[in-house]
N, C-alpha and C. Protein backbone atom coordinates (compact mmCIF):
# COMPACT_ATOMS: atom_id res chain seq x y z
N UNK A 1 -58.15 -21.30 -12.56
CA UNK A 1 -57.09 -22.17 -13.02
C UNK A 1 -56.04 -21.39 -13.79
N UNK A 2 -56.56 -20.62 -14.21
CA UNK A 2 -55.76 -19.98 -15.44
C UNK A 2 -54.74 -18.90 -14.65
N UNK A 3 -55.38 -18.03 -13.28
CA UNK A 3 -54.36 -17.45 -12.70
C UNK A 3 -53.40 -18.24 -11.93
N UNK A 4 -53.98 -19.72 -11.17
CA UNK A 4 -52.76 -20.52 -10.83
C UNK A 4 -51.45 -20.78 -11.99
N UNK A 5 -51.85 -20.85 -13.13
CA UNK A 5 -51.02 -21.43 -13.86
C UNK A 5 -49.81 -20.18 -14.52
N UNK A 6 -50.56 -18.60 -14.50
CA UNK A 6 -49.47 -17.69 -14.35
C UNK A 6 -48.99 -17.45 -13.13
N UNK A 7 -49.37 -18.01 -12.43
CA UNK A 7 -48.23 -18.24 -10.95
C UNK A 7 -47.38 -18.98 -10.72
N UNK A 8 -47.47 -20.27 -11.63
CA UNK A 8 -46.54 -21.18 -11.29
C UNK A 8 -45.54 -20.67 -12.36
N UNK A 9 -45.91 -20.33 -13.78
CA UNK A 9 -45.39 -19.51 -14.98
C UNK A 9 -44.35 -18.61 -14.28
N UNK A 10 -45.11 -17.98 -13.18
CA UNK A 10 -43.95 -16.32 -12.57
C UNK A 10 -43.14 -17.30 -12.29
N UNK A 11 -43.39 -18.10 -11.17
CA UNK A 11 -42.50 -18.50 -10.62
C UNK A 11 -41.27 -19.20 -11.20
N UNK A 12 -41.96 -20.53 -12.10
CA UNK A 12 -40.45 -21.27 -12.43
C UNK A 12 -39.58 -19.78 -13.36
N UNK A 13 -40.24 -19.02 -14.00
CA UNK A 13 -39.13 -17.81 -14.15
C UNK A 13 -38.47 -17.16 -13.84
N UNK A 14 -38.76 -16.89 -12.57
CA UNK A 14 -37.80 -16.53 -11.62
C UNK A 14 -36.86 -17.39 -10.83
N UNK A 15 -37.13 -18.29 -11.04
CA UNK A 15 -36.22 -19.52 -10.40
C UNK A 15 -35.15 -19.70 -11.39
N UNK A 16 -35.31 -20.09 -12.80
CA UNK A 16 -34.85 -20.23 -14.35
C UNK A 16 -35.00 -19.09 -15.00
N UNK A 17 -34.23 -18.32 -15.12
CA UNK A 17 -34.84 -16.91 -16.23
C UNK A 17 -34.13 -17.58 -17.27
N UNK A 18 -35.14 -17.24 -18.55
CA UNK A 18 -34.81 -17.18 -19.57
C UNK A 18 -33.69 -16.78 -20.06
N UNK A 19 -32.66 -17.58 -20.85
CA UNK A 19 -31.42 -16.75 -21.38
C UNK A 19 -32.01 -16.30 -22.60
N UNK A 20 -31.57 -14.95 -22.78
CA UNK A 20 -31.11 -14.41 -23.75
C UNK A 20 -30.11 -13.28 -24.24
N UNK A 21 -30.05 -12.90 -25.68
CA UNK A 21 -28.70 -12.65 -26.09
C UNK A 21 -27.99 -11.39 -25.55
N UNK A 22 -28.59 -10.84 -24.63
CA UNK A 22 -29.00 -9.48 -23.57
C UNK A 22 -28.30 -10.08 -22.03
N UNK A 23 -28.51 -11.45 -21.71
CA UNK A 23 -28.01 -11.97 -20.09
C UNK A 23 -26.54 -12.54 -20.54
N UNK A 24 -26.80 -13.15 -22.30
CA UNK A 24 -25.36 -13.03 -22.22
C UNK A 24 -24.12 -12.59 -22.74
N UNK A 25 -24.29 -11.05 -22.95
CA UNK A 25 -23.29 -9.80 -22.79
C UNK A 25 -23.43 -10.01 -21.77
N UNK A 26 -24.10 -9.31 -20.83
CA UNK A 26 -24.27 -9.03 -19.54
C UNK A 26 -23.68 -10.20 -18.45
N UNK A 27 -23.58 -11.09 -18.72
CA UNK A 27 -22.66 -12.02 -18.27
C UNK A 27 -21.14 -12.23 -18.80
N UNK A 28 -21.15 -12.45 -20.01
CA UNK A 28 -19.95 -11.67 -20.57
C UNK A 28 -18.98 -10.56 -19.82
N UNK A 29 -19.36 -9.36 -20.14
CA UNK A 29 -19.12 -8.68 -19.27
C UNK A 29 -18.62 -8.56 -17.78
N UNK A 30 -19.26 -9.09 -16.99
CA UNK A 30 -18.68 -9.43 -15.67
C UNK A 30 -17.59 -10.33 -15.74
N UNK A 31 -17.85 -11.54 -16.59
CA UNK A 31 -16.24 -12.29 -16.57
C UNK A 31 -15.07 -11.56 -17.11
N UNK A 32 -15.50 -10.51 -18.17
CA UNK A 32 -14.45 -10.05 -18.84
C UNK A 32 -13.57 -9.23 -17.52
N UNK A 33 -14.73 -8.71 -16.70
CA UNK A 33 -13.81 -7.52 -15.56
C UNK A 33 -13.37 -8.94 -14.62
N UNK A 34 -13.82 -9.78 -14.01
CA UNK A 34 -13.44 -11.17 -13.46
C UNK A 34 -12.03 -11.46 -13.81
N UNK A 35 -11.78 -11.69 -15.35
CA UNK A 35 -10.78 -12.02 -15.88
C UNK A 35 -9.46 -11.01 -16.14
N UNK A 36 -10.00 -9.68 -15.90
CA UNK A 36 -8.70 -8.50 -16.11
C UNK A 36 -8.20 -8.59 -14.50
N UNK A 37 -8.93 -8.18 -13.81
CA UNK A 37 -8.76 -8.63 -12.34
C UNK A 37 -7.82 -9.59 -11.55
N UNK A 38 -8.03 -10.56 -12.21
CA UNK A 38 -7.13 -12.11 -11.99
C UNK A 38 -5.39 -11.49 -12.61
N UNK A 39 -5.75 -11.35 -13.75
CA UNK A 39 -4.55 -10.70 -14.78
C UNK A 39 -4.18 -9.93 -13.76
N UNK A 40 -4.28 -8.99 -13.54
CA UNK A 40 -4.08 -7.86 -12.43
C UNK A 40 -2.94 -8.27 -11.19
N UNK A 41 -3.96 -9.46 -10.72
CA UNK A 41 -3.21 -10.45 -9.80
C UNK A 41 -2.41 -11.24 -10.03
N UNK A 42 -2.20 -11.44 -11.79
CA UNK A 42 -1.12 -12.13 -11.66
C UNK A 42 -1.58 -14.21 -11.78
N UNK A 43 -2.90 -14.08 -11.92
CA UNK A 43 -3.67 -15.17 -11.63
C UNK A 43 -3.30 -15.79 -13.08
N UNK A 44 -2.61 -15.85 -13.56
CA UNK A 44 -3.27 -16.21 -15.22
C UNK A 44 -3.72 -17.21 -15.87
N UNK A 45 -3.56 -18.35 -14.97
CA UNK A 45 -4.35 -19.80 -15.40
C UNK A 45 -5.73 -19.17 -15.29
N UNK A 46 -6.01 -18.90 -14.29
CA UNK A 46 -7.35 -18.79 -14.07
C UNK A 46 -7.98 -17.20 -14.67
N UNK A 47 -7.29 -16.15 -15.09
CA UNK A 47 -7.82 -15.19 -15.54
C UNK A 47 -8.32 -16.11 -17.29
N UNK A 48 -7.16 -16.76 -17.77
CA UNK A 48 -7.42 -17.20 -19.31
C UNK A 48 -8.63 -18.05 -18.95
N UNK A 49 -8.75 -18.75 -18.27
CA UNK A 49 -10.05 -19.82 -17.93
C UNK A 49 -11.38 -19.00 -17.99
N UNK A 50 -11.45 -17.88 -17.42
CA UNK A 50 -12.66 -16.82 -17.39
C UNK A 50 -12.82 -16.02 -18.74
N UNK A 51 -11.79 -15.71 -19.22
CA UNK A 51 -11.16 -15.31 -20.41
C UNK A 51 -12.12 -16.12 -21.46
N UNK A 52 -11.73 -17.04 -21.50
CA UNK A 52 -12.40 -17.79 -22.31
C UNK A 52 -13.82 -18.22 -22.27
N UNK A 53 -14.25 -18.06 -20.64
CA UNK A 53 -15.60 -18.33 -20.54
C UNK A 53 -16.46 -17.12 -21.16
N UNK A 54 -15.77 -15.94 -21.42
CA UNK A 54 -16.80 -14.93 -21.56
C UNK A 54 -16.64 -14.69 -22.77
N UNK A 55 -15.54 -15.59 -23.51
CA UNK A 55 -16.01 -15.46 -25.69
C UNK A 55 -16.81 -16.64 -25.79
N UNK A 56 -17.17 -17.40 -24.89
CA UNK A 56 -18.13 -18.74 -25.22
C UNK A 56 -19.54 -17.97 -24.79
N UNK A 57 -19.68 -16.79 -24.29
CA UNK A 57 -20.84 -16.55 -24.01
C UNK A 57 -20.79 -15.23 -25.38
N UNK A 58 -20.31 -14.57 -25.55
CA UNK A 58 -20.39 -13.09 -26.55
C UNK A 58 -18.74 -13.38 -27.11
N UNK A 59 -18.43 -13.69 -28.58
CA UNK A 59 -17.48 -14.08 -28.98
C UNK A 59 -17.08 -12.29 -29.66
N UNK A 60 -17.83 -11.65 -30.09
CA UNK A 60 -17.40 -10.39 -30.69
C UNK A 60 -16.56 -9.36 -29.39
N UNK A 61 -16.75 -9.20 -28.20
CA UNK A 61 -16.27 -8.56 -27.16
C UNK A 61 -14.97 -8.58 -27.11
N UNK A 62 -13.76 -7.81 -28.15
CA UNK A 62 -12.25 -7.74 -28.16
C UNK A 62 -11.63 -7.77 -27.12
N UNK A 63 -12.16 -6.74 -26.15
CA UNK A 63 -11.52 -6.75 -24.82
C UNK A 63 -10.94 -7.98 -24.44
N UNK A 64 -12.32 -9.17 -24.26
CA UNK A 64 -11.47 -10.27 -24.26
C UNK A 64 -10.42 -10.67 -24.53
N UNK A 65 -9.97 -10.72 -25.98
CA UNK A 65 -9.04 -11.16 -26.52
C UNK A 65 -7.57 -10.47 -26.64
N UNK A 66 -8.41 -9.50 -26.21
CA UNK A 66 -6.78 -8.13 -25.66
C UNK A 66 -6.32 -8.57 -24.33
N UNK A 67 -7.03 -8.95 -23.34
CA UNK A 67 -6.42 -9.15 -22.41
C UNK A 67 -6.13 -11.03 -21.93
N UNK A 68 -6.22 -11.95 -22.90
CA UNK A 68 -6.07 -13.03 -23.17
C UNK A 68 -4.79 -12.87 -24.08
N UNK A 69 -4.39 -11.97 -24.94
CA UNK A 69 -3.00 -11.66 -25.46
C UNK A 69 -2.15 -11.40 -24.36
N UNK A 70 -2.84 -10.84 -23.39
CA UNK A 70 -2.18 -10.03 -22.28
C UNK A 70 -1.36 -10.87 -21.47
N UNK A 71 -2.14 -12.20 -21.09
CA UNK A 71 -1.96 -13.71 -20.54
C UNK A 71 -0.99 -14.31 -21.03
N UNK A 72 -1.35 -14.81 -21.92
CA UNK A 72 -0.31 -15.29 -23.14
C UNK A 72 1.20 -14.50 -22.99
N UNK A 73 1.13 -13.34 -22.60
CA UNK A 73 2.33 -12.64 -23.10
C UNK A 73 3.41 -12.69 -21.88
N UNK A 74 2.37 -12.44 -20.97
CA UNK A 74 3.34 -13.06 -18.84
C UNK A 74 3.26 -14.68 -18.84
N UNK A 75 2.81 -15.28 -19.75
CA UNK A 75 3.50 -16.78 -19.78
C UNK A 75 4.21 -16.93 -20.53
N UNK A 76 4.56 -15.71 -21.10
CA UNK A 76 5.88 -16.56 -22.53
C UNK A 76 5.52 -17.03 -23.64
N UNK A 77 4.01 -16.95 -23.95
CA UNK A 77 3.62 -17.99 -25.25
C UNK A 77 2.99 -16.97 -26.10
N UNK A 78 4.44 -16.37 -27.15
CA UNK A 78 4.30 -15.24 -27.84
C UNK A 78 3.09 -15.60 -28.80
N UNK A 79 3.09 -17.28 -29.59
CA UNK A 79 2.65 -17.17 -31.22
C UNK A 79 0.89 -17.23 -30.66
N UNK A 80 0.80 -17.93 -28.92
CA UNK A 80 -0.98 -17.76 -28.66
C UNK A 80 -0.88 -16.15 -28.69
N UNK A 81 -0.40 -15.49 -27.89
CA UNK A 81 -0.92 -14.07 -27.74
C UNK A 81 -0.44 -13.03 -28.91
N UNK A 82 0.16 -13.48 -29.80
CA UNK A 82 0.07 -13.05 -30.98
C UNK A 82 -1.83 -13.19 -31.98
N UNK A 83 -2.11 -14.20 -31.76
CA UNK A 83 -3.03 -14.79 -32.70
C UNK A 83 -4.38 -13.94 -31.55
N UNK A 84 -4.44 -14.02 -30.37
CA UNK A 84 -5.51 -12.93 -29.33
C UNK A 84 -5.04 -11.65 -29.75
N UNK A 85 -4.21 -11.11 -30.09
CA UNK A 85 -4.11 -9.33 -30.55
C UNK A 85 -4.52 -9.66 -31.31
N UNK A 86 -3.99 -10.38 -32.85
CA UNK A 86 -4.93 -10.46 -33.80
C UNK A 86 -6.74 -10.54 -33.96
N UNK A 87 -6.77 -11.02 -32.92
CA UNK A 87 -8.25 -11.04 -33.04
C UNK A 87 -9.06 -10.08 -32.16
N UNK A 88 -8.02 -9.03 -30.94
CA UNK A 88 -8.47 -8.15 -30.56
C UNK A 88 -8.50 -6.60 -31.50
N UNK A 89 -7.26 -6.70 -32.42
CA UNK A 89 -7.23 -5.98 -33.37
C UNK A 89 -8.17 -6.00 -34.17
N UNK A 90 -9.31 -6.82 -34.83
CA UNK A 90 -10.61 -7.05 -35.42
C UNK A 90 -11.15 -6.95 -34.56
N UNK A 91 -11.54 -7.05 -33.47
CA UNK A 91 -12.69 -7.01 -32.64
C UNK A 91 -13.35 -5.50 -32.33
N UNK A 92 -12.17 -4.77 -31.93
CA UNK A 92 -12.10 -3.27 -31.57
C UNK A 92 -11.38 -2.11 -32.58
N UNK A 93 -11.37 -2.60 -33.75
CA UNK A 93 -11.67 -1.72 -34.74
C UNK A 93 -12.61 -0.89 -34.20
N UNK A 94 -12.20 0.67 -34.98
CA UNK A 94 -13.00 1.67 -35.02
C UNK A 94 -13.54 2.58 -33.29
N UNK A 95 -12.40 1.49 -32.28
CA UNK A 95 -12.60 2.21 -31.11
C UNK A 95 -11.39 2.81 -30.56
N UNK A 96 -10.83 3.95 -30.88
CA UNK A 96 -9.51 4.54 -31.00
C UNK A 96 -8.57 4.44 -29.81
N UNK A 97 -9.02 4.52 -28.76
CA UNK A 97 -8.33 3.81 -27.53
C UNK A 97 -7.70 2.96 -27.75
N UNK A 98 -8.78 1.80 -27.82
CA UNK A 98 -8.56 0.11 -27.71
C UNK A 98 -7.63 0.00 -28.76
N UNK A 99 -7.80 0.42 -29.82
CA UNK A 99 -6.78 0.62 -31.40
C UNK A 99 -5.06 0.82 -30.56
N UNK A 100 -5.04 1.78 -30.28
CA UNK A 100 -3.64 2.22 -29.74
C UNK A 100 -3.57 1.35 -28.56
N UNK A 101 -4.25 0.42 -27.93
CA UNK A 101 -3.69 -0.23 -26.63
C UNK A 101 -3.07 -1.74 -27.46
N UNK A 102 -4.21 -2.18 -28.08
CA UNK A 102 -3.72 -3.48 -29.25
C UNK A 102 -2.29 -3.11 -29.99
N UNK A 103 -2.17 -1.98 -30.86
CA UNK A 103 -1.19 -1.87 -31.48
C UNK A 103 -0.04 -1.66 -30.67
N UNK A 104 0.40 -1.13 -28.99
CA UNK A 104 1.28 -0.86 -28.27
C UNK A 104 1.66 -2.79 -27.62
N UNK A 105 0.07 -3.61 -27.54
CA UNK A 105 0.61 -4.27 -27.20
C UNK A 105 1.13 -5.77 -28.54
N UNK A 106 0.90 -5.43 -30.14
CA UNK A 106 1.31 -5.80 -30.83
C UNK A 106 3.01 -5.96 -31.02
N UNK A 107 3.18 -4.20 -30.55
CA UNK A 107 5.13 -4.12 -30.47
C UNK A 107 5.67 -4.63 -29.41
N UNK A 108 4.82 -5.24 -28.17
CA UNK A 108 5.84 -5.65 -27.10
C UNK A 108 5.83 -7.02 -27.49
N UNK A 109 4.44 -7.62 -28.31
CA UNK A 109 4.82 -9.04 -28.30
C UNK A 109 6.27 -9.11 -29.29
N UNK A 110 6.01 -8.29 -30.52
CA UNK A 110 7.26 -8.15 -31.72
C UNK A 110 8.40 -7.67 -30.77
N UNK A 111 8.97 -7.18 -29.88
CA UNK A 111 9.69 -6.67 -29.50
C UNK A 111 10.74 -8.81 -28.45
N UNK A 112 9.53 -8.98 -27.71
CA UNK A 112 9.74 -9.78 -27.03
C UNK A 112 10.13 -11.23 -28.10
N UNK A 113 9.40 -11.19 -29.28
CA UNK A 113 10.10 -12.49 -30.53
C UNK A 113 11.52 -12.10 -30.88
N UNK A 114 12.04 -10.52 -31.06
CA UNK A 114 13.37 -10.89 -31.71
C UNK A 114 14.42 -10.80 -30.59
């Protein structure tokens, strides 16, 4: 009985895996490249829609919010993609790249307000 019942155990687990805080970065992640992609294309309803699905799964991941500024900024809606650098600027602290891509794209939003 007891090995039927880690069989049915394997099974509904593999059918349902367990979430955890490991599947969702890792899901995260894929929307975040999902969502630069779309951007890429030009998609941007739907890149911000993915955008957003992947800070509802891992809210610390800046990238997100750098390229949700990014969105914001090819629709014209300086004060949202002002407030996404802001929060990609905290997010990616201390990663010197990402630092200089936020702050280059801090001056185009300032550039594009006056």
């Amino acid at each position: 009985m007891a090995a039927l019942l880690f069989k049915v155990e394997s099974l509904i687990e593999s059918v349902f895996p367990r979430y955890t805080p490991l599947t969702g970065v890792l899901a995260s992640l894929k929307l975040t490249d999902q969502g630069r992609e779309l951007l890429e294309k030009g998609r941007l309803d739907d890149a911000i829609r993915i955008l957003e699905q992947a800070i509802n799964l891992n809210s610390s991941n800046g990238q997100n919010y750098y390229y949700l500024a990014e969105a914001w900024i090819l629709k014209g809606v300086l004060r949202q993609a002002s407030e996404f650098n802001r929060l990609a600027e905290q997010y990616l602290r201390g990663d010197q790249a990402w630092e200089d891509r936020v702050l280059k794209q801090r001056e185009r939003i300032l550039e594009k307000t006056l």
